[in-house]
Protein backbone atom coordinates (compact mmCIF):
# COMPACT_ATOMS: atom_id res chain seq x y z
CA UNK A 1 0.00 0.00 0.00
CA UNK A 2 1.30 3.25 -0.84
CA UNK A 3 1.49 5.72 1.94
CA UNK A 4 1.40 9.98 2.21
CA UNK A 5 2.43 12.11 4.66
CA UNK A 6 0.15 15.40 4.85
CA UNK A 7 1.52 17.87 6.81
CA UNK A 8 0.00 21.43 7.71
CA UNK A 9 2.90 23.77 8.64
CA UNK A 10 1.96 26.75 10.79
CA UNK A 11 5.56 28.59 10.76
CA UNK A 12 4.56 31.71 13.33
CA UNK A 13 2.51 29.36 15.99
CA UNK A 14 5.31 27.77 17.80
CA UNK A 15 6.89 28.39 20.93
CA UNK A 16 8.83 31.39 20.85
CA UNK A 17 6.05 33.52 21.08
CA UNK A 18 5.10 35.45 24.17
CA UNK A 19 1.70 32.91 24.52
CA UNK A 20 4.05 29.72 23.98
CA UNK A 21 1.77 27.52 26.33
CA UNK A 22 -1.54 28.88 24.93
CA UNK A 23 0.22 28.24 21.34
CA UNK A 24 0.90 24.60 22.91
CA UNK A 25 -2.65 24.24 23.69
CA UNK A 26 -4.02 24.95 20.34
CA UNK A 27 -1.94 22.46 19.07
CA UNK A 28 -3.84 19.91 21.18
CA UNK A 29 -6.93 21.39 20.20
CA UNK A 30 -5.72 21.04 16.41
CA UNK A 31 -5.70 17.22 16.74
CA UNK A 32 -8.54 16.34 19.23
CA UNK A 33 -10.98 14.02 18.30
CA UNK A 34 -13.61 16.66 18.64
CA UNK A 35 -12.68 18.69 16.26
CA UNK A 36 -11.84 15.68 13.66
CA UNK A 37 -15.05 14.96 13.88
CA UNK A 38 -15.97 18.19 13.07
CA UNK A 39 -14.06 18.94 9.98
CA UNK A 40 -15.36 15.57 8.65
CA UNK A 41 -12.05 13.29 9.87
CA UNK A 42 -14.24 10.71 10.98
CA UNK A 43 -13.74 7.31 12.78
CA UNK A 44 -14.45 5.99 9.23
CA UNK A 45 -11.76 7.98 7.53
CA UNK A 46 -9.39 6.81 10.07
CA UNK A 47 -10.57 3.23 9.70
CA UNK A 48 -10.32 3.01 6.25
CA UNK A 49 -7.54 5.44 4.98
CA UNK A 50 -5.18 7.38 7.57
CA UNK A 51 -2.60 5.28 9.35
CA UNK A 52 -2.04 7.68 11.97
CA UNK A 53 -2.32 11.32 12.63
CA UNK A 54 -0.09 13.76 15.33
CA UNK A 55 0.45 17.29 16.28
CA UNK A 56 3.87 18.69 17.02
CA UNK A 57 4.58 21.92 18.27
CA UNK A 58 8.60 23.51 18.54
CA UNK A 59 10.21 26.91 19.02
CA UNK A 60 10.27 27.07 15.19
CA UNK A 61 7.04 25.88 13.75
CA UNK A 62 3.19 23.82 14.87
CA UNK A 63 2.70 20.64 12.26
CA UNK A 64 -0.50 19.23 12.11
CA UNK A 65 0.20 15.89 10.37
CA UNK A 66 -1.59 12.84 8.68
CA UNK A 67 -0.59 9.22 7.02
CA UNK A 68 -2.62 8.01 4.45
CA UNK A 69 -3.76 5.81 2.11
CA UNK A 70 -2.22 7.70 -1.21
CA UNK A 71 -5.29 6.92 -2.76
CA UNK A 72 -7.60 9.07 -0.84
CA UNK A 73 -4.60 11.37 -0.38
CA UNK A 74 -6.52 14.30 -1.98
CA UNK A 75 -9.21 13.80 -0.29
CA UNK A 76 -7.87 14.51 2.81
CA UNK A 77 -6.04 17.18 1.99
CA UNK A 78 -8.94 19.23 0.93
CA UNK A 79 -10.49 18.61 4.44
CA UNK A 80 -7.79 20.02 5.94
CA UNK A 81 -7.03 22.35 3.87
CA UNK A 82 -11.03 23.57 4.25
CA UNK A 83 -10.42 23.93 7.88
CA UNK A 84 -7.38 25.16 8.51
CA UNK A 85 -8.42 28.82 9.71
CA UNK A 86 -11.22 27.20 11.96
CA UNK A 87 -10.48 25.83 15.96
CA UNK A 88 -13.68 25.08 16.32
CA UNK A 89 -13.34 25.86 19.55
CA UNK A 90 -17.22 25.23 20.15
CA UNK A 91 -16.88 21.49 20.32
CA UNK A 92 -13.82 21.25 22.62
CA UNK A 93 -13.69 21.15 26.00
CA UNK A 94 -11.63 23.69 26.85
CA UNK A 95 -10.85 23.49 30.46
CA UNK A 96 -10.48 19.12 30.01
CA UNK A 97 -7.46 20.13 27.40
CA UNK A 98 -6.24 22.80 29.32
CA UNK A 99 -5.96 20.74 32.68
CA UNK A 100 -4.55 17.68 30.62
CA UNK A 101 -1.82 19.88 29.31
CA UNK A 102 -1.01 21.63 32.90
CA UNK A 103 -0.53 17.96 33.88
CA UNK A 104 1.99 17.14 30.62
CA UNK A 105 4.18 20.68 32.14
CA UNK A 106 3.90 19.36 35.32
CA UNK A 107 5.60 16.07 34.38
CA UNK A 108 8.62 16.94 32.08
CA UNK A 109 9.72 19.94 34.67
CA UNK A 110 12.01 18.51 37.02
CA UNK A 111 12.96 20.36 40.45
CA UNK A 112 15.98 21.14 38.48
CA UNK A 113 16.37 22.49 35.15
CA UNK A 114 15.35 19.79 32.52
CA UNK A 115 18.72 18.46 30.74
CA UNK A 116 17.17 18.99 27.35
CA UNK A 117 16.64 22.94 28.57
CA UNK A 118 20.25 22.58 30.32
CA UNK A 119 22.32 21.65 27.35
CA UNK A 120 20.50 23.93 24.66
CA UNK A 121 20.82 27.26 27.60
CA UNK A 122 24.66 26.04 27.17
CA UNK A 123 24.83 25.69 23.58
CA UNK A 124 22.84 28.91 21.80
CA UNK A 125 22.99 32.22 21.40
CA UNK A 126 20.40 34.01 23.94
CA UNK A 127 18.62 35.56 20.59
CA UNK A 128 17.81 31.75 19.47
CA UNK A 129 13.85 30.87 19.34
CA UNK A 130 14.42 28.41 21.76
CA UNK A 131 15.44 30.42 25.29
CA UNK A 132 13.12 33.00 24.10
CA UNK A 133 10.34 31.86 26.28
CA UNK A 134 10.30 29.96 29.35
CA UNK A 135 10.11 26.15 28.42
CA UNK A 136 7.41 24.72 31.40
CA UNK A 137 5.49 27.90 32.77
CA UNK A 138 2.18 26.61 33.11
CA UNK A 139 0.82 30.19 34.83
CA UNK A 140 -0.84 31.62 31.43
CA UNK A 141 -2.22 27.95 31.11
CA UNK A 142 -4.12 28.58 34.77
CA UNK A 143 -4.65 31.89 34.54
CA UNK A 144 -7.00 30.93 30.91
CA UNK A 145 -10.49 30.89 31.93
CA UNK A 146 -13.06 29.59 29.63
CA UNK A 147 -13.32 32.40 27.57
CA UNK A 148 -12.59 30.70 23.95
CA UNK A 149 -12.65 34.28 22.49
CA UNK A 150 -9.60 35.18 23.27
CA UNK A 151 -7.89 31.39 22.76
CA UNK A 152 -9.03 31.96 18.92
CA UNK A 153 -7.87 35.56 19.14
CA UNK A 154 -3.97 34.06 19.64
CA UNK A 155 -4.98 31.16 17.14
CA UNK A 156 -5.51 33.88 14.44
CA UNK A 157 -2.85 36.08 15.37
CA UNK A 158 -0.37 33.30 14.20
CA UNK A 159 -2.19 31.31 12.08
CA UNK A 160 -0.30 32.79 8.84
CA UNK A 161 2.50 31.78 6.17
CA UNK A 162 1.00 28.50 5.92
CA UNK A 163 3.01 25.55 4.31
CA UNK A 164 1.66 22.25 3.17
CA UNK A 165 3.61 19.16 2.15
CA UNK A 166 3.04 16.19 0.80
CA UNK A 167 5.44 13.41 1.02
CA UNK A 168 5.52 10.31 -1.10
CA UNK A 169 8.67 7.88 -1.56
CA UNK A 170 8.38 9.33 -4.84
CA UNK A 171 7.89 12.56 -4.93
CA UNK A 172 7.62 15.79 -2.49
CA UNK A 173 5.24 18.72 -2.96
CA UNK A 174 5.63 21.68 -1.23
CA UNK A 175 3.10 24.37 -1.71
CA UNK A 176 5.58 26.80 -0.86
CA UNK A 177 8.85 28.02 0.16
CA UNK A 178 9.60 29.36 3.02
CA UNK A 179 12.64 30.62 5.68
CA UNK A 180 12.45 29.64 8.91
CA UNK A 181 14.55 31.56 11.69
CA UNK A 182 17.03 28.62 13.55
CA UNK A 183 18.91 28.34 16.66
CA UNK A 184 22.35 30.06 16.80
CA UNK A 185 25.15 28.46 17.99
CA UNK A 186 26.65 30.67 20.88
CA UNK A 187 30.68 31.54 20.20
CA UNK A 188 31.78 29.68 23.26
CA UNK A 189 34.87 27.74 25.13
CA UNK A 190 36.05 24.84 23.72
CA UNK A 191 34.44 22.20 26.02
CA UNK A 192 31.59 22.78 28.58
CA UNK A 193 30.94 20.32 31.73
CA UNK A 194 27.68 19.99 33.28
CA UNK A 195 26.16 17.96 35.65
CA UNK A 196 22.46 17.51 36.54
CA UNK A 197 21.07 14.91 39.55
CA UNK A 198 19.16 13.14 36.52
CA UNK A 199 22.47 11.93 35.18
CA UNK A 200 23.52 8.30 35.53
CA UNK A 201 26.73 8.86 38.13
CA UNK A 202 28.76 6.01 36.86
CA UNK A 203 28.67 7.45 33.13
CA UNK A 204 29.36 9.96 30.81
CA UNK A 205 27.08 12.09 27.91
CA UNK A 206 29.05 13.74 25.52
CA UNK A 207 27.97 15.75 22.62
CA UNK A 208 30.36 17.30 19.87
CA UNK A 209 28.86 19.63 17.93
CA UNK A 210 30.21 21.16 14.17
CA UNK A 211 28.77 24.39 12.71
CA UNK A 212 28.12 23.88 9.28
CA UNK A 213 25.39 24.26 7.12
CA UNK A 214 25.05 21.96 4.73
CA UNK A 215 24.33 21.93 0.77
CA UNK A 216 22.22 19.62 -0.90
CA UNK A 217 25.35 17.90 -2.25
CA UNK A 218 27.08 17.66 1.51
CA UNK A 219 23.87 16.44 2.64
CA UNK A 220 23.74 13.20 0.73
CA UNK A 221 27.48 12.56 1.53
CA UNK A 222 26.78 13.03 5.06
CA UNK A 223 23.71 10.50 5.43
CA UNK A 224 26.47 8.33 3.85
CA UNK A 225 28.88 9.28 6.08
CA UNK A 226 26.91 8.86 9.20
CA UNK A 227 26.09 5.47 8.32
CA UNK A 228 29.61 4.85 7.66
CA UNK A 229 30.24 5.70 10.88
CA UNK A 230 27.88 4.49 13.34
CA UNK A 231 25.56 2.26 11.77
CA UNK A 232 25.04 -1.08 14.13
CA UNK A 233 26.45 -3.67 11.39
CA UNK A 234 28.68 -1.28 9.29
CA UNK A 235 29.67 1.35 10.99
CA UNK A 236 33.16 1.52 11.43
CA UNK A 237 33.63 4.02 14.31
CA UNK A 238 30.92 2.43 16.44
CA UNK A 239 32.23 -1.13 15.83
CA UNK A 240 36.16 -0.03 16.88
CA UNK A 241 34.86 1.73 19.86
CA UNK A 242 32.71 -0.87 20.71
CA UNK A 243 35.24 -3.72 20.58
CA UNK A 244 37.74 -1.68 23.08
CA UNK A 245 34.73 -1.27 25.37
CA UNK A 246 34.87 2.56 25.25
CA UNK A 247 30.93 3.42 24.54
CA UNK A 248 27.64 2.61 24.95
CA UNK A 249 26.42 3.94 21.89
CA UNK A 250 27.08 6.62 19.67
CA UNK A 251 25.03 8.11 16.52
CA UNK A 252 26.18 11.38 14.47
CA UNK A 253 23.12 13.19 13.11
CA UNK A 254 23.08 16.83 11.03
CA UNK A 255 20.69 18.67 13.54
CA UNK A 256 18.56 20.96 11.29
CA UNK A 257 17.66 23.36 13.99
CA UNK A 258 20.94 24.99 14.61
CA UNK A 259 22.51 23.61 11.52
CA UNK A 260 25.35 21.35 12.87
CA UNK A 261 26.86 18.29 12.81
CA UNK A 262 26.32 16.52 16.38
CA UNK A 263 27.95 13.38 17.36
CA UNK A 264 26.51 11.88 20.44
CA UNK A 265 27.90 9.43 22.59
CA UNK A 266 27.76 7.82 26.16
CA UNK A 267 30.48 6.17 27.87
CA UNK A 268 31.83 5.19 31.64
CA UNK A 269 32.92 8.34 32.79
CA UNK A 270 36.18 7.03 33.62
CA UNK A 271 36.52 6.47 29.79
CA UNK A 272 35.50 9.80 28.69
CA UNK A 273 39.22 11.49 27.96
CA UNK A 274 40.04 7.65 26.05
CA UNK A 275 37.08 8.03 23.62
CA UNK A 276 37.09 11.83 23.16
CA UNK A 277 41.05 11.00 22.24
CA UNK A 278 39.88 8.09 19.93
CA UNK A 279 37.62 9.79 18.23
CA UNK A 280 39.86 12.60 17.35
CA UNK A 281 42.38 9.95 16.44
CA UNK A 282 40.07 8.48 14.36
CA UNK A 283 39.11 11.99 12.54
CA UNK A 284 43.26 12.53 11.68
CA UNK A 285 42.90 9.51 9.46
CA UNK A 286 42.90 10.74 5.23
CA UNK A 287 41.04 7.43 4.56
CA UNK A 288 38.43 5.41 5.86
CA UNK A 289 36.23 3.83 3.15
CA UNK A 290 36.95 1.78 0.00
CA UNK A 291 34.49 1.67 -2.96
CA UNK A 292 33.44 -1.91 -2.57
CA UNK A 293 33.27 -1.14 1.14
CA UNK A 294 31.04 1.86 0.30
CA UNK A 295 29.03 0.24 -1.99
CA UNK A 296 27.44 -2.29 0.91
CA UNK A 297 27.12 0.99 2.69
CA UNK A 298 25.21 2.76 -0.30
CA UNK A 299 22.77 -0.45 -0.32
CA UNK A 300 22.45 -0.34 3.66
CA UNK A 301 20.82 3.27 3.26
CA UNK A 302 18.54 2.31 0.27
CA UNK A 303 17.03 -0.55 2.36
CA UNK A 304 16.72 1.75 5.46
CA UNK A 305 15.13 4.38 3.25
CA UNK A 306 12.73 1.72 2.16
CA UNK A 307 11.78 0.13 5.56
CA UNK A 308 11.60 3.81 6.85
CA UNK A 309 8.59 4.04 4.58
CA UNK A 310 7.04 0.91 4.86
CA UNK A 311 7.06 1.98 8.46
CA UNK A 312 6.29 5.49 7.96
CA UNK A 313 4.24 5.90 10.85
CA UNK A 314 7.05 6.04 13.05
CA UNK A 315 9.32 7.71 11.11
CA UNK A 316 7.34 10.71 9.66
CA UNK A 317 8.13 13.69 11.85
CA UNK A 318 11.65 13.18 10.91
CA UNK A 319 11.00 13.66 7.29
CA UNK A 320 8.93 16.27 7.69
CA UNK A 321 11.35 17.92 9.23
CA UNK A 322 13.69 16.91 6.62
CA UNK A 323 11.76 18.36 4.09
CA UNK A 324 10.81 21.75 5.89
CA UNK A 325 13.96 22.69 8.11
CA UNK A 326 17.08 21.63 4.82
CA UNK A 327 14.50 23.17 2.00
CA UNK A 328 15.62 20.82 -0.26
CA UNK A 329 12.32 19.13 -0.72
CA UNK A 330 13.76 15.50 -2.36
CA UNK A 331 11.86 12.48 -1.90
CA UNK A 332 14.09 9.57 -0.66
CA UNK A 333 13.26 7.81 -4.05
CA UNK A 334 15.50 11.16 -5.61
CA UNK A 335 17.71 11.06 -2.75
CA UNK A 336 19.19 7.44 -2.83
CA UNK A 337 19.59 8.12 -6.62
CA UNK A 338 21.59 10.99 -5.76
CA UNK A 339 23.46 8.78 -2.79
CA UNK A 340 24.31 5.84 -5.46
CA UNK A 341 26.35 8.35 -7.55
CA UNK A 342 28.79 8.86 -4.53
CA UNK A 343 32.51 7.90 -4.93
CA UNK A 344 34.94 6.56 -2.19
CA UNK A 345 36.94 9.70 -3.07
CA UNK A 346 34.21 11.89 -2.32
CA UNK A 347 33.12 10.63 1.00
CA UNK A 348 37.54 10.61 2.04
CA UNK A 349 36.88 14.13 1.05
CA UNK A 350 33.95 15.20 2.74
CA UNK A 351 35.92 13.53 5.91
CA UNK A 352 39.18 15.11 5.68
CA UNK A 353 37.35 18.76 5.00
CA UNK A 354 35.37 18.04 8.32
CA UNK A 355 38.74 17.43 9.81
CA UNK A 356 39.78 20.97 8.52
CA UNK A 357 36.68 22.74 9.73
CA UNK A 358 36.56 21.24 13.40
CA UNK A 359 39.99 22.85 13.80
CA UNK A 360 39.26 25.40 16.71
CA UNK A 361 35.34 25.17 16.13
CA UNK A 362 33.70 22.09 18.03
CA UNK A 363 31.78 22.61 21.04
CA UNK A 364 32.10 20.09 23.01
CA UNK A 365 29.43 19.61 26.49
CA UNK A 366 30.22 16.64 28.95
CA UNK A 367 27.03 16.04 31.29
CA UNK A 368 28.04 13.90 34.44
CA UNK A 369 26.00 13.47 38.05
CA UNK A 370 25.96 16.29 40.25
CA UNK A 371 23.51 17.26 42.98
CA UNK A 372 22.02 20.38 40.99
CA UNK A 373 22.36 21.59 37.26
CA UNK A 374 25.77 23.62 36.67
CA UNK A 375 28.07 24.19 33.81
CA UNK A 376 31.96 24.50 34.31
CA UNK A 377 33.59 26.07 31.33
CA UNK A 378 37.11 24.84 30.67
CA UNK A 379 38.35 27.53 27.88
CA UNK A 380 41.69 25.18 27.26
């Protein structure tokens, strides 16, 4: 059966703005059953043609998503579509949602600063969407009363700039373009140490993070590169690391929100100097792939490309960000094309020109156990 992601952007509704938790409540609202119901997404629709459906709200955009059936693909869209300037805030109960959401705040904010909310206060530039806004304040959430006038006020207010996609394995549409304002990197230290009582105290979290923004071109020899890397059966770094004992895990990913490469890893944190060492052993290297090497490697991210979409259920928040945050709208039937065209001498490249660029520019944070959240800036 061939599937379709449907995705309803909302760029200016996200959590940056002063109302972020009123924002996060109309994103509830957005998906509830009560107002499916009313914009004709009915129990039969979901029996018979959408897989799944989800609401996602961040400090850059709100997506209001759907699988479906391709078939009745448009559909769908034209319901949503219909109803996309409408809350419907007459069938909802308000004060339910609202109370279910203080709960949700209530549950993610520690007595300490959250480690998420640690790590990106470390990491960004104060001006970044993210710290703009508190990240748990519930108090505009109980202050709300059950006025719904002034809930759909705020829902119009940002409701604008609108972006819908739909994904296929085949092909992408995007009914527009559009720039979104990221996360900035803050110019700091070289390494950062934090600790947080949520921490395990026998290990180690380490993230190294690149600034670099890739091209459409670095992209694909970076999804090869990552998999090259880190993947479970063919990754080379994991498997080396792994053998020694020095890590848990580790995965590299191109984080589209502040536009870096991030390598994460955990480790025992008396092995935390050894892998951090190995790793930038590892980078000095001028080669690390063959061609018939990289050709298994090529065919490993076809197959996961594949099963990603057979399974697209679970996976499609990440390609909708894909599509929306690198605005290079290719369908992963274009993009392993583009991936099977790689040489060995390109991906060396790409490596040895990452090796050039980290020179003076990582930021490294090391999160370990400590009785309260605090950062220790080494500027060696």
């Amino acid at each position: 059966m061939k599937q379709t992601i449907l995705a309803l952007i909302r760029p200016e509704l996200n959590l940056s703005q002063p109302e972020n938790q009123r924002l996060h409540l109309i994103e509830h609202i957005l998906l509830s059953s009560e107002r499916n119901m009313k914009i004709g997404i009915t129990q039969d629709k979901f029996a018979k043609d959408i897989l799944s459906s989800g609401g996602y709200i961040t400090e850059l955009f709100c997506a209001e998503y759907y699988v479906v059936r391709s078939s009745a693909a448009d559909s769908i869209k034209k319901i949503i579509l219909s109803s996309s300037n409408n809350l419907h805030l007459e069938k909802v109960d308000l004060p339910a949602m609202k109370n279910v959401l203080i709960h949700e705040l209530d549950e993610k904010k520690s007595q300490e600063i959250g480690i998420g909310e640690q790590f990106e206060k470390t990491i960004y530039h104060k001006k970044s969407p993210a710290l703009k806004q508190p990240w748990f304040e519930k108090k505009e959430l109980i202050n709300l009363g059950k006025n719904k006038t002034d809930l759909d006020k705020i829902f119009k207010k940002y409701n604008s700039n609108q972006i819908f996609l739909e994904l296929t394995f085949d092909e992408y549409n995007i009914s527009k373009k559009i720039s979104i304002k990221k996360n900035i990197l803050s110019k700091t230290p070289k390494t950062i140490n934090l600790t947080h009582p949520y921490q395990s105290p026998e290990s180690s979290s380490i993230n190294i993070l690149l600034p670099k923004k890739l091209d459409e071109n670095d992209l694909n020899k970076f999804l090869i590169y990552r998999t090259l890397l880190t993947d479970y059966y063919f990754g080379i770094l994991y498997k080396e690391m792994r053998e020694i004992g020095l890590i848990y895990d580790i995965s590299i990913n191109y984080n589209k929100y502040f536009d870096s490469i991030q390598i994460y890893f955990s480790c025992s944190k008396n092995n935390t100097s050894e892998a951090l060492n190995f790793i930038q052993k590892f980078v000095e290297k001028d080669e690390i792939v063959s061609e018939k090497y990289l050709d298994l490697v090529k065919e490993k991210i076809s197959t996961n490309y594949e099963l990603d979409w057979g399974d697209i259920t679970n996976n499609s928040l990440f390609y909708i960000e894909e599509a929306l945050l690198s605005k290079f709208y290719i369908s992963p039937k274009e993009r392993v094309e583009k991936i099977k065209r790689v040489s060995s001498k390109e991906i060396n490249d790409f490596h040895k020109g990452l090796r050039a660029e980290s020179k003076n520019n990582l930021i490294i944070t090391i999160l370990n156990y400590g009785k309260k959240a605090e950062k220790m800036i080494d500027k060696k």
